[in-house]
PDB file of N, CA and C in Angstrom:
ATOM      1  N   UNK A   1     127.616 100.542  89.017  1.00  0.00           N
ATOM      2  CA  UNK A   1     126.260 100.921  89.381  1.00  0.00           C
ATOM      3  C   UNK A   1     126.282 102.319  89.982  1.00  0.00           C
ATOM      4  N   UNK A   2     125.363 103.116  89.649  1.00  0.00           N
ATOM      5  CA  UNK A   2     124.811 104.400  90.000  1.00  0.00           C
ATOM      6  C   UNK A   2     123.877 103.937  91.547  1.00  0.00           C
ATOM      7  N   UNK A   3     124.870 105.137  92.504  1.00  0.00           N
ATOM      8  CA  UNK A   3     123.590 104.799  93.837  1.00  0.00           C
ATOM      9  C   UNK A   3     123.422 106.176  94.199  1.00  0.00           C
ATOM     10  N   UNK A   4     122.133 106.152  95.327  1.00  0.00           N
ATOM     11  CA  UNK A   4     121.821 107.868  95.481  1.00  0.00           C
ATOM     12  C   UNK A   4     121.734 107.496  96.981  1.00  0.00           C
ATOM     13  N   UNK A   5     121.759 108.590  97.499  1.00  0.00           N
ATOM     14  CA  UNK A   5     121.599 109.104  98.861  1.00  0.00           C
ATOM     15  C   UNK A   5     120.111 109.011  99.518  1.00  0.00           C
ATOM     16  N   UNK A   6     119.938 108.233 100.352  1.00  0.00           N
ATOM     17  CA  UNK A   6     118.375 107.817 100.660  1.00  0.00           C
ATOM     18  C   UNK A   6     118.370 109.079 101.933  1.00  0.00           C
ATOM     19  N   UNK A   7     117.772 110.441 101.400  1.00  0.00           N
ATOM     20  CA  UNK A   7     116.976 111.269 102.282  1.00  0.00           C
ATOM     21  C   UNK A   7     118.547 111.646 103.182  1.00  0.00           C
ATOM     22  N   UNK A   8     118.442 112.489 104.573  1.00  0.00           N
ATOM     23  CA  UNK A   8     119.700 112.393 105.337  1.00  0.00           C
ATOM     24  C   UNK A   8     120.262 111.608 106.264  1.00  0.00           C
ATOM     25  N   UNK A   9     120.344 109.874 105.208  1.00  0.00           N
ATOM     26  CA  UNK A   9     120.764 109.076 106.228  1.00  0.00           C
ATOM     27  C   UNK A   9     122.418 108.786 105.088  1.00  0.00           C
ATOM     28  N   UNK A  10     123.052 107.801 105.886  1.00  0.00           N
ATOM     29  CA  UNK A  10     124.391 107.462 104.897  1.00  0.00           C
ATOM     30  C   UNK A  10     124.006 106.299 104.113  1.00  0.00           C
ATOM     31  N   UNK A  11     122.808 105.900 103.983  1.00  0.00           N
ATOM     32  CA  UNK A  11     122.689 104.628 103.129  1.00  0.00           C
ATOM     33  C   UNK A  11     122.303 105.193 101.565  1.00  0.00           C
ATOM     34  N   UNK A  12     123.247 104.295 100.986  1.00  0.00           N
ATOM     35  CA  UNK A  12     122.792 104.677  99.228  1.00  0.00           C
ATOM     36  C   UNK A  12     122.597 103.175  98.446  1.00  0.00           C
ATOM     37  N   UNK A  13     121.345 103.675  97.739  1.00  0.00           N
ATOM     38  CA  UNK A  13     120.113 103.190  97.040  1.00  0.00           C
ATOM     39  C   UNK A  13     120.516 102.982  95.728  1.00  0.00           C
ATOM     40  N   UNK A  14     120.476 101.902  94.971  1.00  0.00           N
ATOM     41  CA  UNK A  14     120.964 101.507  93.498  1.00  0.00           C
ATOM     42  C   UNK A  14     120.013 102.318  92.847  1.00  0.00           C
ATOM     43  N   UNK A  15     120.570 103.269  91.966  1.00  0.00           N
ATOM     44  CA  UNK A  15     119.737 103.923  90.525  1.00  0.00           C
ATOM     45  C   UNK A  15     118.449 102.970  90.164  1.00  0.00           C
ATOM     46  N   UNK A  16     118.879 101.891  89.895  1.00  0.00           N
ATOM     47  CA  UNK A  16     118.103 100.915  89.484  1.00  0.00           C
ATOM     48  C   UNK A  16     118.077 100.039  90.257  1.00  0.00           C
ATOM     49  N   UNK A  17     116.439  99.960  90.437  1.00  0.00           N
ATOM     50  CA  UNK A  17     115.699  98.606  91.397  1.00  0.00           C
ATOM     51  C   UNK A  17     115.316  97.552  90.391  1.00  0.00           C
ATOM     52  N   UNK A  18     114.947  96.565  91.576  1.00  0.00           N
ATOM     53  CA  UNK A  18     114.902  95.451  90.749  1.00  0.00           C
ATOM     54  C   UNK A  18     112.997  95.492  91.210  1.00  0.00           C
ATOM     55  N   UNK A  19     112.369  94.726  90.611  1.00  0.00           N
ATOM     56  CA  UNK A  19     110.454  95.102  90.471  1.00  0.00           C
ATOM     57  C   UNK A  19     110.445  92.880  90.698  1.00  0.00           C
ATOM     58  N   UNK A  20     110.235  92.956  91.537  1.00  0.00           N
ATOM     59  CA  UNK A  20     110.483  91.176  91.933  1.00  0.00           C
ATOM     60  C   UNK A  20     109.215  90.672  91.960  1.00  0.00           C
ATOM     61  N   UNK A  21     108.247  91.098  91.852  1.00  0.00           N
ATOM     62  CA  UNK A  21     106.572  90.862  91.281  1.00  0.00           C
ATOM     63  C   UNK A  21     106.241  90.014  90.217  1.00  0.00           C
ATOM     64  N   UNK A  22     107.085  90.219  89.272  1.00  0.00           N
ATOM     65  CA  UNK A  22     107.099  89.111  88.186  1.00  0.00           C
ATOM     66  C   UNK A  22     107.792  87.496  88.143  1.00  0.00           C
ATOM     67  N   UNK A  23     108.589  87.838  89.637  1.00  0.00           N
ATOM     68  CA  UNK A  23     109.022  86.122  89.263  1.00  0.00           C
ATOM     69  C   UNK A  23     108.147  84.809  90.145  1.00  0.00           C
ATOM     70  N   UNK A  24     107.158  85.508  90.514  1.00  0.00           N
ATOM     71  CA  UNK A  24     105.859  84.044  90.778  1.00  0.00           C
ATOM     72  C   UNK A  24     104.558  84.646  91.019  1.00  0.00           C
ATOM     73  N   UNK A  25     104.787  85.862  90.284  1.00  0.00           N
ATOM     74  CA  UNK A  25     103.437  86.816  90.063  1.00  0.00           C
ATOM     75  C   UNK A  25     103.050  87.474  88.560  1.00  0.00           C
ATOM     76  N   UNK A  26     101.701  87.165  88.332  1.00  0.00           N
ATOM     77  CA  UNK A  26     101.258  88.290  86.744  1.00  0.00           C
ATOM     78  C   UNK A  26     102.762  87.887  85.664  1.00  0.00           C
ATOM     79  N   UNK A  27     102.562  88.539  84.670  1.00  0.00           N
ATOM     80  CA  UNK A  27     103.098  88.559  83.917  1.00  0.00           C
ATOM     81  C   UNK A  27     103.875  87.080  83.029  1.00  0.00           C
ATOM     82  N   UNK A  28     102.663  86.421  83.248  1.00  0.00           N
ATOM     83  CA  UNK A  28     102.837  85.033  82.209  1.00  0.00           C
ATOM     84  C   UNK A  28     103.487  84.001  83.269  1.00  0.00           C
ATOM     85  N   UNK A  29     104.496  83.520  82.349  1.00  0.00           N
ATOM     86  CA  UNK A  29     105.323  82.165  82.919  1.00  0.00           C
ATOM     87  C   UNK A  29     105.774  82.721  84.286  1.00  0.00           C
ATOM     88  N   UNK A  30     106.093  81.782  85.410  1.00  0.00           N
ATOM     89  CA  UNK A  30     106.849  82.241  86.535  1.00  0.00           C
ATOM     90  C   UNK A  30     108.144  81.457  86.490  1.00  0.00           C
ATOM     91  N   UNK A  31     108.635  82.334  86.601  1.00  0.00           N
ATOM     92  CA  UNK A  31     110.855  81.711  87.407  1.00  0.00           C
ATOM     93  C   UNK A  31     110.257  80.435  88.901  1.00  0.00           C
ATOM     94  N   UNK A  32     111.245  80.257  87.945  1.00  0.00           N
ATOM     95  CA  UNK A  32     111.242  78.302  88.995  1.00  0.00           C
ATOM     96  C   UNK A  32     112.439  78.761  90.254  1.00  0.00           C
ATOM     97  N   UNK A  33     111.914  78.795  91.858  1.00  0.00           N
ATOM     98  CA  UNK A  33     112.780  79.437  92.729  1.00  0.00           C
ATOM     99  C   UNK A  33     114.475  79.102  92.399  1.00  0.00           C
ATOM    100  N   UNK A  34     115.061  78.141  91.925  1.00  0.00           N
ATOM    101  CA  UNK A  34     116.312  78.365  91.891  1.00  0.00           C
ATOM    102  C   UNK A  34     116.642  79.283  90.677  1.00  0.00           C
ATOM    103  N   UNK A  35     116.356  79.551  89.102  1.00  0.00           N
ATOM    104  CA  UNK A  35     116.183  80.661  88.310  1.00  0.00           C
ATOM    105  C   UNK A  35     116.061  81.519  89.346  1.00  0.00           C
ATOM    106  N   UNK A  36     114.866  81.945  90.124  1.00  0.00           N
ATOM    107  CA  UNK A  36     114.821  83.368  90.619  1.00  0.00           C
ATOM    108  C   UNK A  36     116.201  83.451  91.823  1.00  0.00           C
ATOM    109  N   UNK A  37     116.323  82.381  92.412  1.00  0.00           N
ATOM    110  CA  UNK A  37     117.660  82.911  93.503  1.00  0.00           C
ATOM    111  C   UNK A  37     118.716  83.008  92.695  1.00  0.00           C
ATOM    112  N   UNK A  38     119.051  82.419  91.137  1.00  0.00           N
ATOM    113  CA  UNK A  38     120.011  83.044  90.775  1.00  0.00           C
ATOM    114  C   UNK A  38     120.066  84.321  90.373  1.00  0.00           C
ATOM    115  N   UNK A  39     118.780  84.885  89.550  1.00  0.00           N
ATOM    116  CA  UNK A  39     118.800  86.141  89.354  1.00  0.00           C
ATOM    117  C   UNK A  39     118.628  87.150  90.855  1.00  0.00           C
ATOM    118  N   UNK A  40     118.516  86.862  91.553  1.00  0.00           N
ATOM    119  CA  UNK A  40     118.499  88.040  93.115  1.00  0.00           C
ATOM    120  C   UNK A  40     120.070  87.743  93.444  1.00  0.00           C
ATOM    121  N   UNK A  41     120.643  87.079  93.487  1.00  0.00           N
ATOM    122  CA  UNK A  41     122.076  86.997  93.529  1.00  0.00           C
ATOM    123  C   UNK A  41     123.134  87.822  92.343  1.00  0.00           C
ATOM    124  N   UNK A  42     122.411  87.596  91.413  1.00  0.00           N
ATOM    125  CA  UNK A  42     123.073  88.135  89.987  1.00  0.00           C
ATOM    126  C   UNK A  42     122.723  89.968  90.345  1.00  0.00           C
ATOM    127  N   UNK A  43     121.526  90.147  91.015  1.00  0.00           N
ATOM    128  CA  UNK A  43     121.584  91.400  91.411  1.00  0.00           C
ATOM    129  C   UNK A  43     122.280  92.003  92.127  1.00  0.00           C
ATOM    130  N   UNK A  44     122.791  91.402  93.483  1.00  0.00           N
ATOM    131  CA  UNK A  44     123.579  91.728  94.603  1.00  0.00           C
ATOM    132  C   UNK A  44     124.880  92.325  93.739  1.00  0.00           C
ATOM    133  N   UNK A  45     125.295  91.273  93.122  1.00  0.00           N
ATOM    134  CA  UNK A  45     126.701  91.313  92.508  1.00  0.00           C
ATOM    135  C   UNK A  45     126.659  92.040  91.287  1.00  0.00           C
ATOM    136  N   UNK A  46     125.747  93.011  90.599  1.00  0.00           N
ATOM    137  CA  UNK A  46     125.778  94.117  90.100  1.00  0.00           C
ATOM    138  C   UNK A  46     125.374  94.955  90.575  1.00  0.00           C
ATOM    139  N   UNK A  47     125.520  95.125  91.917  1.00  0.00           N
ATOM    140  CA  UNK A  47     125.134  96.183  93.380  1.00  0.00           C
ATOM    141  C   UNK A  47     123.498  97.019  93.034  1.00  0.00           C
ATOM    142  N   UNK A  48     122.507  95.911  92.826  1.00  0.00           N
ATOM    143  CA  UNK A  48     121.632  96.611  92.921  1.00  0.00           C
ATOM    144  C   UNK A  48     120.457  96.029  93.987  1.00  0.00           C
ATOM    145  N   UNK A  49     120.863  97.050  94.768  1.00  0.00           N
ATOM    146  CA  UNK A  49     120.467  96.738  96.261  1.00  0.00           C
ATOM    147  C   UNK A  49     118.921  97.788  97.123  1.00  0.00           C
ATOM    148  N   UNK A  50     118.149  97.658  95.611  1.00  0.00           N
ATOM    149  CA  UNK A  50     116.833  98.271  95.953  1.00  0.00           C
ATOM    150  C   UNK A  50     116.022  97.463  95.359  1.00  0.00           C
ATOM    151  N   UNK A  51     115.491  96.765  96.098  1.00  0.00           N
ATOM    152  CA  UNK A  51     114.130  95.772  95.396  1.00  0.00           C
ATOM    153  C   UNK A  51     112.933  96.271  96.185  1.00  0.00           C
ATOM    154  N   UNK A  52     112.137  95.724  95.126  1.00  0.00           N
ATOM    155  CA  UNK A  52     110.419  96.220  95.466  1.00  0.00           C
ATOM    156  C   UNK A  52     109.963  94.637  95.678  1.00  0.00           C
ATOM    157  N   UNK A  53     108.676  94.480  96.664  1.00  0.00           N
ATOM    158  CA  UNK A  53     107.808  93.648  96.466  1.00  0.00           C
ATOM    159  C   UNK A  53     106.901  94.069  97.444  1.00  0.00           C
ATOM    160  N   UNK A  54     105.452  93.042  97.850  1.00  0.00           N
ATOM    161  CA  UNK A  54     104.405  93.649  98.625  1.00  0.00           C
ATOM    162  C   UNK A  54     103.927  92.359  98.868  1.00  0.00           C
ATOM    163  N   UNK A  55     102.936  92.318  99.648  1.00  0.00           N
ATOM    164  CA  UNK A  55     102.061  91.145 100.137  1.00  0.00           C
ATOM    165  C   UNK A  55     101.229  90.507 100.051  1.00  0.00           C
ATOM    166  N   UNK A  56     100.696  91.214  99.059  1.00  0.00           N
ATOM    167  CA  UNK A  56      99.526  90.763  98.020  1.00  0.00           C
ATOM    168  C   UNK A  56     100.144  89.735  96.517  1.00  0.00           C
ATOM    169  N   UNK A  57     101.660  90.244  96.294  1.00  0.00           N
ATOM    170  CA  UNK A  57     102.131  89.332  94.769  1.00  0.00           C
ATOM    171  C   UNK A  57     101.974  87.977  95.473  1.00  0.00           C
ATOM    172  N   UNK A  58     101.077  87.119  95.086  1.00  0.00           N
ATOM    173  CA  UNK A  58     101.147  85.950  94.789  1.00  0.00           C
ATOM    174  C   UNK A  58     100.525  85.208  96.518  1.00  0.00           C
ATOM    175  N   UNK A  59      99.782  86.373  96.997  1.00  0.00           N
ATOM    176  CA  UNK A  59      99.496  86.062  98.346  1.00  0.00           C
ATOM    177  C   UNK A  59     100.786  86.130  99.132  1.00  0.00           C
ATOM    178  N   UNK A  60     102.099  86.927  99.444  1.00  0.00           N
ATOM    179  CA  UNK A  60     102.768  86.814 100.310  1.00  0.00           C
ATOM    180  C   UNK A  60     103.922  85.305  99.726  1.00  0.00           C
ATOM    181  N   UNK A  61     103.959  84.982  98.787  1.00  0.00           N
ATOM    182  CA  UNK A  61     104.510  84.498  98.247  1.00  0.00           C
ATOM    183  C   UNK A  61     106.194  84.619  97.818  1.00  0.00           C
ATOM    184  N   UNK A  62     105.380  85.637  97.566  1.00  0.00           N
ATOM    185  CA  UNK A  62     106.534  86.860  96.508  1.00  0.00           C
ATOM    186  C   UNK A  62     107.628  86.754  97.697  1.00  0.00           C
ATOM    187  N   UNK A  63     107.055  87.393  98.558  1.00  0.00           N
ATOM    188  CA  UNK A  63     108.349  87.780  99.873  1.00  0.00           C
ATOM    189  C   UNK A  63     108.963  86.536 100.669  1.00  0.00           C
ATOM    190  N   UNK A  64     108.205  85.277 100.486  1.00  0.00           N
ATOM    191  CA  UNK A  64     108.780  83.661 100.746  1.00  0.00           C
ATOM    192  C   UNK A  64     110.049  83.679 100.027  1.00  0.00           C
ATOM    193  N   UNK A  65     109.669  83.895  98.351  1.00  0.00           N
ATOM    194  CA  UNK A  65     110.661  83.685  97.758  1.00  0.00           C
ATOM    195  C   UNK A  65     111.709  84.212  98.006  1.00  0.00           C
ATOM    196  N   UNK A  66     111.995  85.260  97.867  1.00  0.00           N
ATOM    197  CA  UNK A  66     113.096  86.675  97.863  1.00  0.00           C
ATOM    198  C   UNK A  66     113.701  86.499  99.333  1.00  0.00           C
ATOM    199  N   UNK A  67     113.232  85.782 100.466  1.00  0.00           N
ATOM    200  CA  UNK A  67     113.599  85.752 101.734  1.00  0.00           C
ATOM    201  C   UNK A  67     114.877  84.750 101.546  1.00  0.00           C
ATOM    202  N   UNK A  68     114.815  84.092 100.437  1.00  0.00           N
ATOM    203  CA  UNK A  68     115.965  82.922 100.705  1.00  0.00           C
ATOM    204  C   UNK A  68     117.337  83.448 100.888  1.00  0.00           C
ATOM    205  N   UNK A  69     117.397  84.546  99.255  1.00  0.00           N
ATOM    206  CA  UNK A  69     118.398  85.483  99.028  1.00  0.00           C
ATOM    207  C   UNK A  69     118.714  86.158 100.083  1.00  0.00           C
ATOM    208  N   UNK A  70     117.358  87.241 100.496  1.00  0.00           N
ATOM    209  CA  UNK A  70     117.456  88.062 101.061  1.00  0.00           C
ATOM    210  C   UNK A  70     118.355  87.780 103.031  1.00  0.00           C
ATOM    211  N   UNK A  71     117.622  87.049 103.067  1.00  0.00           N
ATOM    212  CA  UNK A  71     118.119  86.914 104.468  1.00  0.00           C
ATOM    213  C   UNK A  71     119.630  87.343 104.644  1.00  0.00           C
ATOM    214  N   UNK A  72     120.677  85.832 104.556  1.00  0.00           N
ATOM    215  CA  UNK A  72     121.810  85.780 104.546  1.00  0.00           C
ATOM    216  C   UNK A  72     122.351  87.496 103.895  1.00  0.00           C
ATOM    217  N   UNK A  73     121.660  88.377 102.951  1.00  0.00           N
ATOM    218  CA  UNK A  73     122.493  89.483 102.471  1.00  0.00           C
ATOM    219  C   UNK A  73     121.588  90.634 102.475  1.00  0.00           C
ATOM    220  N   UNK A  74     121.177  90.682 104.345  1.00  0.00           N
ATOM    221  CA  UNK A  74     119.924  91.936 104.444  1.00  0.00           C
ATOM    222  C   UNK A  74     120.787  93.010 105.290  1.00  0.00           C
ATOM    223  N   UNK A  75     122.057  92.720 104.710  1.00  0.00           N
ATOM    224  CA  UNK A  75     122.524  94.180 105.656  1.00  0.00           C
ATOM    225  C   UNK A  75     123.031  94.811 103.760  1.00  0.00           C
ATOM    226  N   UNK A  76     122.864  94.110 102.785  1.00  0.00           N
ATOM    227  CA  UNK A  76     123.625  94.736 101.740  1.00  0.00           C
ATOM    228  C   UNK A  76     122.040  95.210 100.812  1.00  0.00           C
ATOM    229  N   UNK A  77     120.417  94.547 101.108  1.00  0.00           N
ATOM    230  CA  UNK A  77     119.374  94.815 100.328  1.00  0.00           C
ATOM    231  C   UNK A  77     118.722  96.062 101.045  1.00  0.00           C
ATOM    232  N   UNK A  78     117.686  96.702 100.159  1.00  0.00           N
ATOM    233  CA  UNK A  78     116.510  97.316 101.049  1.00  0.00           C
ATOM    234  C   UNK A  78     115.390  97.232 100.179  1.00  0.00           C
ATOM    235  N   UNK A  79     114.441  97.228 100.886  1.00  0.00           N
ATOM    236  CA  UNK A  79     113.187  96.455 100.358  1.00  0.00           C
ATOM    237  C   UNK A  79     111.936  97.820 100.360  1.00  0.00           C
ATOM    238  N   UNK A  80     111.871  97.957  99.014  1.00  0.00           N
ATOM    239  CA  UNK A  80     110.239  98.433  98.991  1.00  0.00           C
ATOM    240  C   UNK A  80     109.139  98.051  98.477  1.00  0.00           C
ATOM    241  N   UNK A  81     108.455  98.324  99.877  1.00  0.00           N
ATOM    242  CA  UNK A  81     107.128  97.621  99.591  1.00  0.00           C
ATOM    243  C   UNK A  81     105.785  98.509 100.072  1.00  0.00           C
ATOM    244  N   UNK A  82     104.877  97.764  99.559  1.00  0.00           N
ATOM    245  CA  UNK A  82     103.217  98.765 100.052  1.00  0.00           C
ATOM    246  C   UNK A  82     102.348  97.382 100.523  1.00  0.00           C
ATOM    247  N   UNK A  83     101.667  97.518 101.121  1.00  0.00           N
ATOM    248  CA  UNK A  83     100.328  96.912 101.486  1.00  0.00           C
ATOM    249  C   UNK A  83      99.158  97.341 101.818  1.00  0.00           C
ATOM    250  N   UNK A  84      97.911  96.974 102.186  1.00  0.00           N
ATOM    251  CA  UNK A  84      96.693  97.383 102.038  1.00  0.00           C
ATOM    252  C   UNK A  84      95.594  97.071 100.503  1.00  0.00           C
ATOM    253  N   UNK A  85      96.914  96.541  99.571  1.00  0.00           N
ATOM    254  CA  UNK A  85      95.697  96.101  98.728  1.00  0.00           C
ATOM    255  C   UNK A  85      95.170  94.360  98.380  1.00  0.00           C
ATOM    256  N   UNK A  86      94.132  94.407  98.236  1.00  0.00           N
ATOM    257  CA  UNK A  86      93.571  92.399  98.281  1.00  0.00           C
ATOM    258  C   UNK A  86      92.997  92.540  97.100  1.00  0.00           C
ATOM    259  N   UNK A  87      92.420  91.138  96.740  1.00  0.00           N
ATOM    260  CA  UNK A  87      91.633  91.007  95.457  1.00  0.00           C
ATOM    261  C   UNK A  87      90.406  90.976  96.170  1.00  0.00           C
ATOM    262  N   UNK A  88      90.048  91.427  95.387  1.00  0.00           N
ATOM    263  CA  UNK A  88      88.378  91.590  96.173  1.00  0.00           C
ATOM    264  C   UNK A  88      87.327  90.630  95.237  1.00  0.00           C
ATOM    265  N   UNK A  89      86.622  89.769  95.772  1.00  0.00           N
ATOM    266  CA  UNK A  89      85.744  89.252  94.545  1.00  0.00           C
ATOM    267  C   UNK A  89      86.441  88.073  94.065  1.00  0.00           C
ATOM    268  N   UNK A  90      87.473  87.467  94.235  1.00  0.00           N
ATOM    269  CA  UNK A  90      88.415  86.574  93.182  1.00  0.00           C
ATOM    270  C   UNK A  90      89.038  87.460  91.864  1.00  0.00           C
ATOM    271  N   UNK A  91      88.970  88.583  91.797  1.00  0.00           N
ATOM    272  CA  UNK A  91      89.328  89.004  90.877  1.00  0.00           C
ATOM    273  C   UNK A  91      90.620  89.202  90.587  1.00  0.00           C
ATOM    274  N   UNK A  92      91.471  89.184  89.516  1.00  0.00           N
ATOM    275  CA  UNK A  92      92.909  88.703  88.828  1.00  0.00           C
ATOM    276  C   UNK A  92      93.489  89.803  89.381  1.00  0.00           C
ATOM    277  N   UNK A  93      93.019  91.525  89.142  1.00  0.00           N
ATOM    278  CA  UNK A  93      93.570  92.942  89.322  1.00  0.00           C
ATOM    279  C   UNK A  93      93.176  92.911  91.035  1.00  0.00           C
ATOM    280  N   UNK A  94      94.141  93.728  92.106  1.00  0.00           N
ATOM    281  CA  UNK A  94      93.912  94.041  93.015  1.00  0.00           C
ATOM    282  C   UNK A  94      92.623  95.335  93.161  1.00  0.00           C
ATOM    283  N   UNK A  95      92.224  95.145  94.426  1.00  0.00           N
ATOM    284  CA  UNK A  95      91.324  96.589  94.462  1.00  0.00           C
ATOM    285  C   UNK A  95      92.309  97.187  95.957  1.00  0.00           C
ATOM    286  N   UNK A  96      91.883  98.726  95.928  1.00  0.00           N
ATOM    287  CA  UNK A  96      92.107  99.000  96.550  1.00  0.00           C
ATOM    288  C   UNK A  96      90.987  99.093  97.547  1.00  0.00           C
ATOM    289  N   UNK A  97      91.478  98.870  99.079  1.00  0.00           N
ATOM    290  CA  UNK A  97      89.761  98.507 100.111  1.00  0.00           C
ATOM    291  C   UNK A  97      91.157  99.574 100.913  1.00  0.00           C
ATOM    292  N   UNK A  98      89.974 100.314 102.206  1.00  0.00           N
ATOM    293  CA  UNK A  98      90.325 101.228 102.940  1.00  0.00           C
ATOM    294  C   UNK A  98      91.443 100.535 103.800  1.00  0.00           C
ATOM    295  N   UNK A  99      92.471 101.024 104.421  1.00  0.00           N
ATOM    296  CA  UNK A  99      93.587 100.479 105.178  1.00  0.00           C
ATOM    297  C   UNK A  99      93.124 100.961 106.636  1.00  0.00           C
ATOM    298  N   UNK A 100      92.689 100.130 107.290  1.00  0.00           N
ATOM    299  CA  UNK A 100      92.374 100.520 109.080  1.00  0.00           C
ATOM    300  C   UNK A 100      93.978 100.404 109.579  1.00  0.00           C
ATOM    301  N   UNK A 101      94.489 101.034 110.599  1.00  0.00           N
ATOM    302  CA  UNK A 101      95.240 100.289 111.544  1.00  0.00           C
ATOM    303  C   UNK A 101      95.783  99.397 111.781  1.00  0.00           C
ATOM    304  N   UNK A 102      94.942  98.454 112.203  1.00  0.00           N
ATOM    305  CA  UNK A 102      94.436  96.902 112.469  1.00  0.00           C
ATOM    306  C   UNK A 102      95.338  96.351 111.298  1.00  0.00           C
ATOM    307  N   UNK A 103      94.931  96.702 109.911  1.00  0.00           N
ATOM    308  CA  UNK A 103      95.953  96.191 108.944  1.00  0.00           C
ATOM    309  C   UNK A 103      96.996  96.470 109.072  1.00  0.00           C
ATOM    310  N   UNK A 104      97.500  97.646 109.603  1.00  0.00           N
ATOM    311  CA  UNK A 104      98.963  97.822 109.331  1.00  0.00           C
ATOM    312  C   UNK A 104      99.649  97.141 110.606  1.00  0.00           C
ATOM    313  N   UNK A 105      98.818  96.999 111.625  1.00  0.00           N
ATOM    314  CA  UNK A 105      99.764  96.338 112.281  1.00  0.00           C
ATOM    315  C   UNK A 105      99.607  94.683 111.918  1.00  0.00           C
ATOM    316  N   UNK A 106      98.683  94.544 111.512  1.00  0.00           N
ATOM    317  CA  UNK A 106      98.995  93.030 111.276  1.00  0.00           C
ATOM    318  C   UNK A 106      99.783  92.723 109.856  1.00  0.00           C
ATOM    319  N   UNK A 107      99.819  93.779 109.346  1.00  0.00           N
ATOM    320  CA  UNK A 107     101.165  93.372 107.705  1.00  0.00           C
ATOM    321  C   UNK A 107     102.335  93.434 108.373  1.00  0.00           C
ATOM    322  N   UNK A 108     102.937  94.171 109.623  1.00  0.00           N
ATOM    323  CA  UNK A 108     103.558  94.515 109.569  1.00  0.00           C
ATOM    324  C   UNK A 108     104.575  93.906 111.263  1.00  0.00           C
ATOM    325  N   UNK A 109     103.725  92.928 111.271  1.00  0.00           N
ATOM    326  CA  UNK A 109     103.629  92.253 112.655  1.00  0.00           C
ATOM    327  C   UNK A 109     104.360  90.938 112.922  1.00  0.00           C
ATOM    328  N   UNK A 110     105.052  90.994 111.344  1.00  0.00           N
ATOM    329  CA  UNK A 110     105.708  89.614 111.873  1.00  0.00           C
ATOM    330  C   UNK A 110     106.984  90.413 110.751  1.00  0.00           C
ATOM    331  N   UNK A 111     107.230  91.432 110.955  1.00  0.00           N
ATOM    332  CA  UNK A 111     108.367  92.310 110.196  1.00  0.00           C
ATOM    333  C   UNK A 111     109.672  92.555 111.137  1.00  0.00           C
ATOM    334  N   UNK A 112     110.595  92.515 111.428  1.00  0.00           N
ATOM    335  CA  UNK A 112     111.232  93.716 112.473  1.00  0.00           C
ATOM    336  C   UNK A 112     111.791  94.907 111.920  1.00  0.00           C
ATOM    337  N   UNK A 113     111.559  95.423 113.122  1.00  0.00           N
ATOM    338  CA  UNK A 113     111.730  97.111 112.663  1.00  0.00           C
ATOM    339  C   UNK A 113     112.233  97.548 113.567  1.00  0.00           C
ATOM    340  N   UNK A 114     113.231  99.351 113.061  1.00  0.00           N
ATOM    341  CA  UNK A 114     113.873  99.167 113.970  1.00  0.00           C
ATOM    342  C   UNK A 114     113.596  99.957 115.253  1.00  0.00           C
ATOM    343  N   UNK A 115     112.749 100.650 114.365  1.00  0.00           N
ATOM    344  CA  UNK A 115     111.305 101.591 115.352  1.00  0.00           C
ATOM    345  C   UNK A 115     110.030 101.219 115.779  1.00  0.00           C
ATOM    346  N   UNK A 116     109.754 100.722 116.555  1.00  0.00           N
ATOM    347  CA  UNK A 116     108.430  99.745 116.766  1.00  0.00           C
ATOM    348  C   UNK A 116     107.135 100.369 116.111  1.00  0.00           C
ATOM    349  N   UNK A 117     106.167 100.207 115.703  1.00  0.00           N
ATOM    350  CA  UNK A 117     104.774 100.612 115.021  1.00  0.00           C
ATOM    351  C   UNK A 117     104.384 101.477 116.272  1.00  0.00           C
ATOM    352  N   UNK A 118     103.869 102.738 115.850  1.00  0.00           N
ATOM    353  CA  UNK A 118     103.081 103.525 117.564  1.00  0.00           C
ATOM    354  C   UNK A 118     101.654 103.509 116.625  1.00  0.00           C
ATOM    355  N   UNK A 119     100.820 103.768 117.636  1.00  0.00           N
ATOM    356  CA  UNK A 119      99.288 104.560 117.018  1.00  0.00           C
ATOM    357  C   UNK A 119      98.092 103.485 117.055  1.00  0.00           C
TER     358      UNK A 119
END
């Protein structure tokens, strides 16, 4: 595996991420959680240790799942993610609605970090 240099810290980032949205979100059939913990494992062990997900796939779902893996091997993953977007209406596609504050600390409020939220 190809890794890069994340900005001027010593941590390096797999070339290739893994897009974890599709295994109980959009895109047709969903991975049955033991399928998906084998494939997030099958990732580790081809060192690709940049996954995406957010809080909206599947209502916060998404990140239930991936937590099983993830936990036990969160000094070897790093996780990108966005929030601020909902379905608005019941509708299938997200909208984007304005991000107050208030949201970010509450997405981000049951996270740890290693810099606390200011503002």
């Amino acid at each position: 595996m190809k890794f890069r240099k994340l900005s001027n810290t010593n941590e390096a980032l797999s070339a290739i991420g893994l897009g974890c949205m599709g295994l109980n979100f959009a895109y047709g059939h969903q991975v049955d959680q033991k399928q998906s913990s084998l494939l997030l494992e099958r990732a580790i062990d081809l060192g690709i240790n940049f996954w995406d997900t957010a809080d909206m796939y599947a209502n916060g779902a998404n990140e239930s799942l991936i937590s099983g893996v993830l936990v036990p091997n969160r000094d070897k993953i790093f996780i990108a993610t966005k929030f601020g977007f909902r379905h608005k209406n019941g509708a299938a596609a997200p909208a984007v609605i304005q991000i107050p504050i208030s949201m970010v600390r509450q997405t981000m409020s049951n996270r740890p970090l290693k810099t606390p939220l200011k503002g």
